[in-house]
Protein backbone atom coordinates (compact mmCIF):
# COMPACT_ATOMS: atom_id res chain seq x y z
CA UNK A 1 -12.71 12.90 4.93
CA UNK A 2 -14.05 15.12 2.59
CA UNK A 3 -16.27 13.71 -0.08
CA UNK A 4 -14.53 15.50 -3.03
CA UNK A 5 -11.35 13.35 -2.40
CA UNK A 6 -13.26 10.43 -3.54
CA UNK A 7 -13.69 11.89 -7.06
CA UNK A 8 -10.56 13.62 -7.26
CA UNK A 9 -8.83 9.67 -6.52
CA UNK A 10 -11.52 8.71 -9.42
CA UNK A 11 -10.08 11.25 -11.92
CA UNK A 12 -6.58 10.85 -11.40
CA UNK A 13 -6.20 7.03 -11.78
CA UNK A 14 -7.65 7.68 -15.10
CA UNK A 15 -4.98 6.47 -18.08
CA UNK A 16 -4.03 9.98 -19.68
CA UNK A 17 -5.07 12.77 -17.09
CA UNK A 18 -2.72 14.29 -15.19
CA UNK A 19 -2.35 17.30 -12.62
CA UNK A 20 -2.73 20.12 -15.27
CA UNK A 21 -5.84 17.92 -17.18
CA UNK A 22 -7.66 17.15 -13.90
CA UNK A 23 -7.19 20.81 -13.08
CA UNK A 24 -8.63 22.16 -16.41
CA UNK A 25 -11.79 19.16 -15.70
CA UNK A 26 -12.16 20.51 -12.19
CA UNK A 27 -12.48 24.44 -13.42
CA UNK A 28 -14.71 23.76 -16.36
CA UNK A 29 -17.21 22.06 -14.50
CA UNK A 30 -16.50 23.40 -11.01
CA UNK A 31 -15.99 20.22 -8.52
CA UNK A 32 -14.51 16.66 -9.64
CA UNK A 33 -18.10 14.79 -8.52
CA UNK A 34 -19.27 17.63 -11.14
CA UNK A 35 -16.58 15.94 -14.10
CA UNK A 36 -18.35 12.75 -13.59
CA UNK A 37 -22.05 14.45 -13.86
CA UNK A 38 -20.92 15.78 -17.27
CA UNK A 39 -22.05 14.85 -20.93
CA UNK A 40 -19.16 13.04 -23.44
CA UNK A 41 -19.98 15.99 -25.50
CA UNK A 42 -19.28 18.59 -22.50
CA UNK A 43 -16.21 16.19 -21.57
CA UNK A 44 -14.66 16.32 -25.12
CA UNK A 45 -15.04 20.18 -25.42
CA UNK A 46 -12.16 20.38 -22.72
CA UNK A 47 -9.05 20.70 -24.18
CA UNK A 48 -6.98 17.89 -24.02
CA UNK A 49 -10.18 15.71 -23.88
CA UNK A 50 -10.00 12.69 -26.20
CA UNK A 51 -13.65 10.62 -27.25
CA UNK A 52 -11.73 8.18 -25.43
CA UNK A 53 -10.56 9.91 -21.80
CA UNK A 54 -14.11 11.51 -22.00
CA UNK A 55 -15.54 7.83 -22.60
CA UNK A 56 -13.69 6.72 -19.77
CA UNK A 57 -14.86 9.26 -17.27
CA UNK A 58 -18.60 8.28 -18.06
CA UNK A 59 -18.06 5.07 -17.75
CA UNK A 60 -15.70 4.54 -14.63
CA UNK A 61 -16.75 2.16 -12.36
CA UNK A 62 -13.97 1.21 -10.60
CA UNK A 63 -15.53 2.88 -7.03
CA UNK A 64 -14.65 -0.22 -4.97
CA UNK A 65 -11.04 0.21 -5.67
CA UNK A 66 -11.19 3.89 -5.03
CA UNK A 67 -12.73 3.28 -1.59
CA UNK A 68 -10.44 0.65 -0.73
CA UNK A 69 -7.59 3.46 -1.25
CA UNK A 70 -9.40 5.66 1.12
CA UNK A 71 -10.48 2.62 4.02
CA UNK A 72 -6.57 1.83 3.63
CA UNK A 73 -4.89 5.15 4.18
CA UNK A 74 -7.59 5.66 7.46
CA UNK A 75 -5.97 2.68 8.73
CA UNK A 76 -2.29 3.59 8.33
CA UNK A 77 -3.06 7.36 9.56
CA UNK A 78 -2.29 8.82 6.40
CA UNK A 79 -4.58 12.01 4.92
CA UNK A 80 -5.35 12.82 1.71
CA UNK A 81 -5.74 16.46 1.20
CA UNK A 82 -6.71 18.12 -1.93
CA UNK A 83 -5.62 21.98 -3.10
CA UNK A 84 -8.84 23.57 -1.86
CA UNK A 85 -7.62 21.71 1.74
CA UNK A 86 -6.58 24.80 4.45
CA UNK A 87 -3.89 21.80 5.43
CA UNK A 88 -2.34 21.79 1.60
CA UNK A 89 0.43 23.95 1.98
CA UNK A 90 0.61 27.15 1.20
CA UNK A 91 4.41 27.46 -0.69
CA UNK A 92 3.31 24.41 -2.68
CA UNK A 93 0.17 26.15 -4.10
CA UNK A 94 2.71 29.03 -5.85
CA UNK A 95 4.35 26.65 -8.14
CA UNK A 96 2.72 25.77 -11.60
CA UNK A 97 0.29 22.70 -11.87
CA UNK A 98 0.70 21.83 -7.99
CA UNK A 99 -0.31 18.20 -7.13
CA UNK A 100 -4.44 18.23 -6.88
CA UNK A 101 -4.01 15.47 -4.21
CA UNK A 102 -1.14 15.13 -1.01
CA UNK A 103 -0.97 11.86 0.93
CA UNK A 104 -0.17 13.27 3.93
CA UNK A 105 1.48 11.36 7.27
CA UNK A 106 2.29 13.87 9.61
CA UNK A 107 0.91 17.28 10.37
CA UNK A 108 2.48 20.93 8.47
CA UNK A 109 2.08 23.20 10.67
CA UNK A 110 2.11 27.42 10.05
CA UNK A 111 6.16 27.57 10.62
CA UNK A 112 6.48 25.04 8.14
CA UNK A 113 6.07 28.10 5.11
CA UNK A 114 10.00 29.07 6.56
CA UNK A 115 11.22 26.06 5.35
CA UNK A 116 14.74 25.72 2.85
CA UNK A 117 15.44 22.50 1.02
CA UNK A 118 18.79 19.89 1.40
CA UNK A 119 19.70 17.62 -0.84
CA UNK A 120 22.48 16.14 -2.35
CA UNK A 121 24.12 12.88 -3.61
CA UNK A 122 23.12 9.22 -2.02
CA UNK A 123 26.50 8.41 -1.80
CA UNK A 124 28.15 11.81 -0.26
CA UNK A 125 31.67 11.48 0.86
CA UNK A 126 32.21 12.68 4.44
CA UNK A 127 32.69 16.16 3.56
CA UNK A 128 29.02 16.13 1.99
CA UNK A 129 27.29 14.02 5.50
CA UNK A 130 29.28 16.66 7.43
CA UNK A 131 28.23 20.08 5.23
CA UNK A 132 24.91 18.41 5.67
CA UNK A 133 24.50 18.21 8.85
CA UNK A 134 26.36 21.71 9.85
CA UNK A 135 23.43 23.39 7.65
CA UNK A 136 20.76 21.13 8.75
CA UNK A 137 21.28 21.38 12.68
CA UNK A 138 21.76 25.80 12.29
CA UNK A 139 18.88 26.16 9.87
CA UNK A 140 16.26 24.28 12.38
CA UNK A 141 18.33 26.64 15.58
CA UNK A 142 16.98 29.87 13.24
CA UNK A 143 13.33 28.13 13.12
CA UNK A 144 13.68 26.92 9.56
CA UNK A 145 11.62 23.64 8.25
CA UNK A 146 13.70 21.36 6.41
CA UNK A 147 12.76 19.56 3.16
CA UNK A 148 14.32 16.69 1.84
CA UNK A 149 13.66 13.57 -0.25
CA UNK A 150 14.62 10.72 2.74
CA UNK A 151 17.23 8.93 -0.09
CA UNK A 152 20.27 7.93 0.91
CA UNK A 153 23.35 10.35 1.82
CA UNK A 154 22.17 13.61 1.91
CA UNK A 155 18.81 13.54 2.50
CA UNK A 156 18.91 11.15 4.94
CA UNK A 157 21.70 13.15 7.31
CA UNK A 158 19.70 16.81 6.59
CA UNK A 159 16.68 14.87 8.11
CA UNK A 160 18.51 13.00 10.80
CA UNK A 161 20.23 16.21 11.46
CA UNK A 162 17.13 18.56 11.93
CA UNK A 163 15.43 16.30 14.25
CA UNK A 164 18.36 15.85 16.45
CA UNK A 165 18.42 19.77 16.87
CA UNK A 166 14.65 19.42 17.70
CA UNK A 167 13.77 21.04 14.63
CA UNK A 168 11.18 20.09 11.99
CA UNK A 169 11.41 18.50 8.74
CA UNK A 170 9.63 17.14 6.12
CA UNK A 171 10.25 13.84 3.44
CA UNK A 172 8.68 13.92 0.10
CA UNK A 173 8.38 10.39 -1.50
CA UNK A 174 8.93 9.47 -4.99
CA UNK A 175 6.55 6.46 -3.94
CA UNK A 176 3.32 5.71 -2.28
CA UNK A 177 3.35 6.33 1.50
CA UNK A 178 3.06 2.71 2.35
CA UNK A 179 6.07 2.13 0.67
CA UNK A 180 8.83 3.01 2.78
CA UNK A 181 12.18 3.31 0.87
CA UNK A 182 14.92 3.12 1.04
CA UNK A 183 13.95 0.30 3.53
CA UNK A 184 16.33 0.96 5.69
CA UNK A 185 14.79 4.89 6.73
CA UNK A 186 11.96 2.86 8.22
CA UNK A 187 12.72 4.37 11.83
CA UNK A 188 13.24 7.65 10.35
CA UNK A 189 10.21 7.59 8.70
CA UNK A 190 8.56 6.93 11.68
CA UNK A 191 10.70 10.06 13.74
CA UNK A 192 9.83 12.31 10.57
CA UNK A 193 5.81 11.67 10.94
CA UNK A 194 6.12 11.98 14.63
CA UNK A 195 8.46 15.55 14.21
CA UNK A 196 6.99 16.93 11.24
CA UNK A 197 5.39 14.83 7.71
CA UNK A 198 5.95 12.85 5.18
CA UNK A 199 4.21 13.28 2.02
CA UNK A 200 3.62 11.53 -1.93
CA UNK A 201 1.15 12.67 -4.81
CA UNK A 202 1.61 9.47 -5.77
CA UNK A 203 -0.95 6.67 -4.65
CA UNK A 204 -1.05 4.04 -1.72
CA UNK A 205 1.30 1.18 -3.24
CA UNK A 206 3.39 3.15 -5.93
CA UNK A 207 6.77 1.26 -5.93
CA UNK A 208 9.63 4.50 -6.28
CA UNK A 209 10.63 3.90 -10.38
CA UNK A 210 12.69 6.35 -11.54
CA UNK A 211 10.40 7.93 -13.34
CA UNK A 212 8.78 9.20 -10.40
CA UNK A 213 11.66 11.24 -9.03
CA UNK A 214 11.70 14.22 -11.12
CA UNK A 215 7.76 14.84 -9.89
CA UNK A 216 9.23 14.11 -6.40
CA UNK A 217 11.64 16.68 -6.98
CA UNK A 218 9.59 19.54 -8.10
CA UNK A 219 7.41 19.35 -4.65
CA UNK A 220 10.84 19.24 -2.59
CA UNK A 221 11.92 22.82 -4.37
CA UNK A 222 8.02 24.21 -4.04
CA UNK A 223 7.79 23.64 -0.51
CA UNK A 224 11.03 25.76 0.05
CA UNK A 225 11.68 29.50 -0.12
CA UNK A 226 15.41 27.88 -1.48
CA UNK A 227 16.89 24.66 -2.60
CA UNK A 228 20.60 23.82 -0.73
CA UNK A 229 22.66 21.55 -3.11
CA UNK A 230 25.38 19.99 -1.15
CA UNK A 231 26.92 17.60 -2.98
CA UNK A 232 25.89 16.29 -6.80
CA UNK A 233 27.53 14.78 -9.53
CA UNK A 234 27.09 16.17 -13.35
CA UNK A 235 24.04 13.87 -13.35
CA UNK A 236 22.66 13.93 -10.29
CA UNK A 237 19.23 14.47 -9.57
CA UNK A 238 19.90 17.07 -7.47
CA UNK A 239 20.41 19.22 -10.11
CA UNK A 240 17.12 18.60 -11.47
CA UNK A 241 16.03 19.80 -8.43
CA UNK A 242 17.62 23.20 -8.67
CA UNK A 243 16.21 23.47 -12.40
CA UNK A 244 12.80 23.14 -10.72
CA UNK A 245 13.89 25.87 -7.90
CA UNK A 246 14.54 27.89 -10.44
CA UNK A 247 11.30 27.20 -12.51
CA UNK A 248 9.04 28.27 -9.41
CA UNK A 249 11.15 30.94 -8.54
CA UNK A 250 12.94 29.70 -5.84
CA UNK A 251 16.51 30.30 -4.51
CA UNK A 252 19.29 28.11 -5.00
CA UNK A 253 22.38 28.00 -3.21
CA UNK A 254 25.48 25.65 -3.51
CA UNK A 255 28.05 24.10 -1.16
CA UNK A 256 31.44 24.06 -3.28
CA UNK A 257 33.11 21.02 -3.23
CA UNK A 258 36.58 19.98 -4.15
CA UNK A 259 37.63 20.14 -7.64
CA UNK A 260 38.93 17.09 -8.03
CA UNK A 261 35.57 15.16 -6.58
CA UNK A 262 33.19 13.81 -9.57
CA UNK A 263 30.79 14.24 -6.82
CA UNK A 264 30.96 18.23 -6.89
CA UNK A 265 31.26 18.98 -10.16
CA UNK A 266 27.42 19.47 -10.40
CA UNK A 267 27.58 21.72 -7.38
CA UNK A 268 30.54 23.25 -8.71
CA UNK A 269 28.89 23.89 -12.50
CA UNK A 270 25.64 25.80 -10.55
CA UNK A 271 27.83 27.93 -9.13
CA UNK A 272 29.15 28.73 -12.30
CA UNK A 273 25.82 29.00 -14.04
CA UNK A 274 24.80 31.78 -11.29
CA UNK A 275 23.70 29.80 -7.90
CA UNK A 276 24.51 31.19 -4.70
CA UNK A 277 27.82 30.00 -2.88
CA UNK A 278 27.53 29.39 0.67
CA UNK A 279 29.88 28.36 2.99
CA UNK A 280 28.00 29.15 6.32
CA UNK A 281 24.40 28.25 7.31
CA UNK A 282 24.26 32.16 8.86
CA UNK A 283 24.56 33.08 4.68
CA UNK A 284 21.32 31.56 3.93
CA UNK A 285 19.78 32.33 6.44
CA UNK A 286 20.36 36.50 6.13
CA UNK A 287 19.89 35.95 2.76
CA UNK A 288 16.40 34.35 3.02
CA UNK A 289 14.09 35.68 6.04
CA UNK A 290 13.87 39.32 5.01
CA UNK A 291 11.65 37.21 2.61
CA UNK A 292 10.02 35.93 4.72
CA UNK A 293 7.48 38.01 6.80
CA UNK A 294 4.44 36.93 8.83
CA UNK A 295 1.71 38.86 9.76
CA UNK A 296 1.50 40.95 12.45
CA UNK A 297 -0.80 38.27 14.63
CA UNK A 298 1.60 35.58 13.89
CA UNK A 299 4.48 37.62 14.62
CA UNK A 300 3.01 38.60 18.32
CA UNK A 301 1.83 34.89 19.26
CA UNK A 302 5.34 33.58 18.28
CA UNK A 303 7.12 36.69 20.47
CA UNK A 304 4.67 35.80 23.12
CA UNK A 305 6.30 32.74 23.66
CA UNK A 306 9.37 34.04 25.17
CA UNK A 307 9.75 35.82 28.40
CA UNK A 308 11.97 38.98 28.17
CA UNK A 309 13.61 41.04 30.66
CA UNK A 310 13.21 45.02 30.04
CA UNK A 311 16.72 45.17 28.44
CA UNK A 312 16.31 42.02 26.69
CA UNK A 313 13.09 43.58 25.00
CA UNK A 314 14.61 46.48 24.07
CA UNK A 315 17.03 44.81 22.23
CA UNK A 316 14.54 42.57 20.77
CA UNK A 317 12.64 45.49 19.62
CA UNK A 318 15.97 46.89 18.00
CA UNK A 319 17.02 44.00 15.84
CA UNK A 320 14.80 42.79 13.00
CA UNK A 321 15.57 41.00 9.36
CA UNK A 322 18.70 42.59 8.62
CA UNK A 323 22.19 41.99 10.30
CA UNK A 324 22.94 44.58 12.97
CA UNK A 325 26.79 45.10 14.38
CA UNK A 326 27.08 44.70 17.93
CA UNK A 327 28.80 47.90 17.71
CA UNK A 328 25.59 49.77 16.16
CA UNK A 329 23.37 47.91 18.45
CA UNK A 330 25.63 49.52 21.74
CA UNK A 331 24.68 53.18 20.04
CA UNK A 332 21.57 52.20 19.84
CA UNK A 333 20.37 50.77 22.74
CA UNK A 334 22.52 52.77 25.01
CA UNK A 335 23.71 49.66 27.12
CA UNK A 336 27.10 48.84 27.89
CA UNK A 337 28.83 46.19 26.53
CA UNK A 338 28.50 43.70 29.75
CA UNK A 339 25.17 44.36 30.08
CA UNK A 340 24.73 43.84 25.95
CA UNK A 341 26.51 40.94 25.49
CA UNK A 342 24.55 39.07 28.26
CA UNK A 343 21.09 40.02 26.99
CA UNK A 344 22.48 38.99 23.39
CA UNK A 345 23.30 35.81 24.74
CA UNK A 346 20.07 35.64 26.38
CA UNK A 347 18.06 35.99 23.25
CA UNK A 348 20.14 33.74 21.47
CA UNK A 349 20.06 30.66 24.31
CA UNK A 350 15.87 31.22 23.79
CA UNK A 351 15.82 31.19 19.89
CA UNK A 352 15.18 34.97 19.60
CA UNK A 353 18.04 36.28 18.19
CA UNK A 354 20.58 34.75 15.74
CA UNK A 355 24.03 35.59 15.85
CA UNK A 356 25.95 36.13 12.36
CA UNK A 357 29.54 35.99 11.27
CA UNK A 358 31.17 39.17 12.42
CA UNK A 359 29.26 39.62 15.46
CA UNK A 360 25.79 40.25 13.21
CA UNK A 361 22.73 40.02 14.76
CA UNK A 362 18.88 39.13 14.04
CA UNK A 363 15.86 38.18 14.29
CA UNK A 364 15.29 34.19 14.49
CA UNK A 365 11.23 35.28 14.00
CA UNK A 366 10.26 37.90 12.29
């Protein structure tokens, strides 16, 4: 493990520094072994730096129970990864004050940057489990990552939901990694490490207060391109959620719900208030990969994986980000229609090609 994570677990158990004040440390004096080097009166000419935080960092000493955090998450498999890590992701790092440190179980991996957000109420009525699993199981058929907070109701069937369509997913804890809640996701938690990773800023051991949630919540909209509320009350903390989204930039769409439900009226109200209205997985997913482009290297090793007929490639070739009528795609590639609709159907059945209301067509990797 790298050395550096030692300090950086030094600096943040510190009583008054945070993300943004352990950043602003780390830059002044270049590395966090570097913080600890440093002079009170260096310290204190930080801003933000009291006598008494600066006192503190000269004087820590607790290095056994530092090291006992690091000997403990070696033996339960679990990383700690810090921002300058090539494993920290990479949507994470575009959203302001991103968490210095990631307790990571699991592995991201490079498709993982395509990856939309689900979440919703812990007690969703069976039109929320069922929205959430229709969106779930077609976003992980286009190649999408989904994120999602492993609570109760929502979360829970969005995970459940991408791993049974052999898709990946990732939980992000509102407690230590250790602490596996609710207690009853403790086989899921298990799939999700297995499938894709589970992750925490927050230290082996942290019980999930309350408190912690809205920090748990910002990481769940910065690892997404968009945030998917499917079902929230007025004070649900899914909403908070889709403030975040909106904070970093982020997309946010919304499921509408009946209008009699106290359960959609938060849905309902960011629909009102300008979020996107979806009704069909295909929606989001047009509306969000012409974002998303790869490089040219990525893009060939992920085509290389298939194995195309002539007409099936020149289809392939054909279709890109945007939707494409089947009619257009006739004119274009000069086939006729038997001989179209069978290569269609052959890029579809190996994850090429996704097929959009209306007989649209594109890309599933761009």
């Amino acid at each position: 493990m790298d050395e550096s994570i030692r300090y950086w677990l030094a600096l943040l158990s510190l009583e008054g520094i945070g993300a943004a004040l352990a950043g602003r440390l780390v830059r002044r004096f270049t590395s966090p072994r570097q913080v600890f080097s440093a002079s009170t009166d260096a310290l204190v000419s930080v801003s933000g730096i009291s006598n008494r935080i600066a006192a503190n960092i000269s004087g820590f000493s607790q290095w056994e129970k530092i090291d006992g955090e690091l000997e403990k998450a070696g033996r339960l498999g679990i990383d700690i990864v810090s921002r300058e890590d090539s494993r920290y992701p990479r949507n994470l790092l575009n959203i302001p004050s991103p968490p210095p440190l990631l307790y990571i179980k699991g592995e991201f991996a490079a498709e993982d940057e395509l990856a939309l957000a689900i979440v919703g109420s812990r007690s969703a009525s069976r039109y929320g489990i069922e929205a959430a699993r229709k969106f779930s199981e077609r976003l992980v058929k286009g190649g999408v990552t989904i994120i999602s907070g492993m609570a109760r109701g929502v979360d829970t069937i969005a995970h459940l939901a991408a791993l049974e369509g052999e898709g990946r997913t990732i939980a992000v804890l509102g407690c230590g990694l250790d602490v596996i809640y609710p207690p009853e996701n403790r086989k899921l938690f298990e799939r999700i490490a297995q499938k894709g990773a589970i992750i925490s800023e927050f230290p082996l051991g942290t019980v999930p207060d309350a408190v912690n949630f809205p920090r748990r919540n910002r990481i769940i909209s910065g690892l997404s391109l968009g945030v998917i509320v499917v079902e929230a009350s007025l004070k649900s903390g899914s909403l908070i959620t889709a403030r975040y989204a909106i904070e970093q930039g982020r997309d946010v769409y919304a499921i509408p719900g009946n209008i009699n439900s106290s359960g959609s009226k938060g849905t309902n109200r960011l629909i009102k208030d300008g979020a996107k209205l979806v009704d069909a997985p295909e929606e989001v997913l047009a509306d969000i990969l012409p974002q998303y482009m790869p490089s040219a290297p990525e893009r060939a090793k992920k085509e290389r994986q298939f194995e195309m007929s002539d007409e099936e490639r020149q289809l392939f070739d054909i279709i890109d980000g945007e939707p494409l009528h089947i009619d257009d795609l006739a004119g274009k590639s000069g086939l006729d229609m038997a001989q179209l609709s069978s290569s269609l159907l052959s890029l579809e059945l190996m994850g090429a090609v996704t097929q959009h209301p209306g007989k649209n067509f594109t890309r599933s990797i761009l």
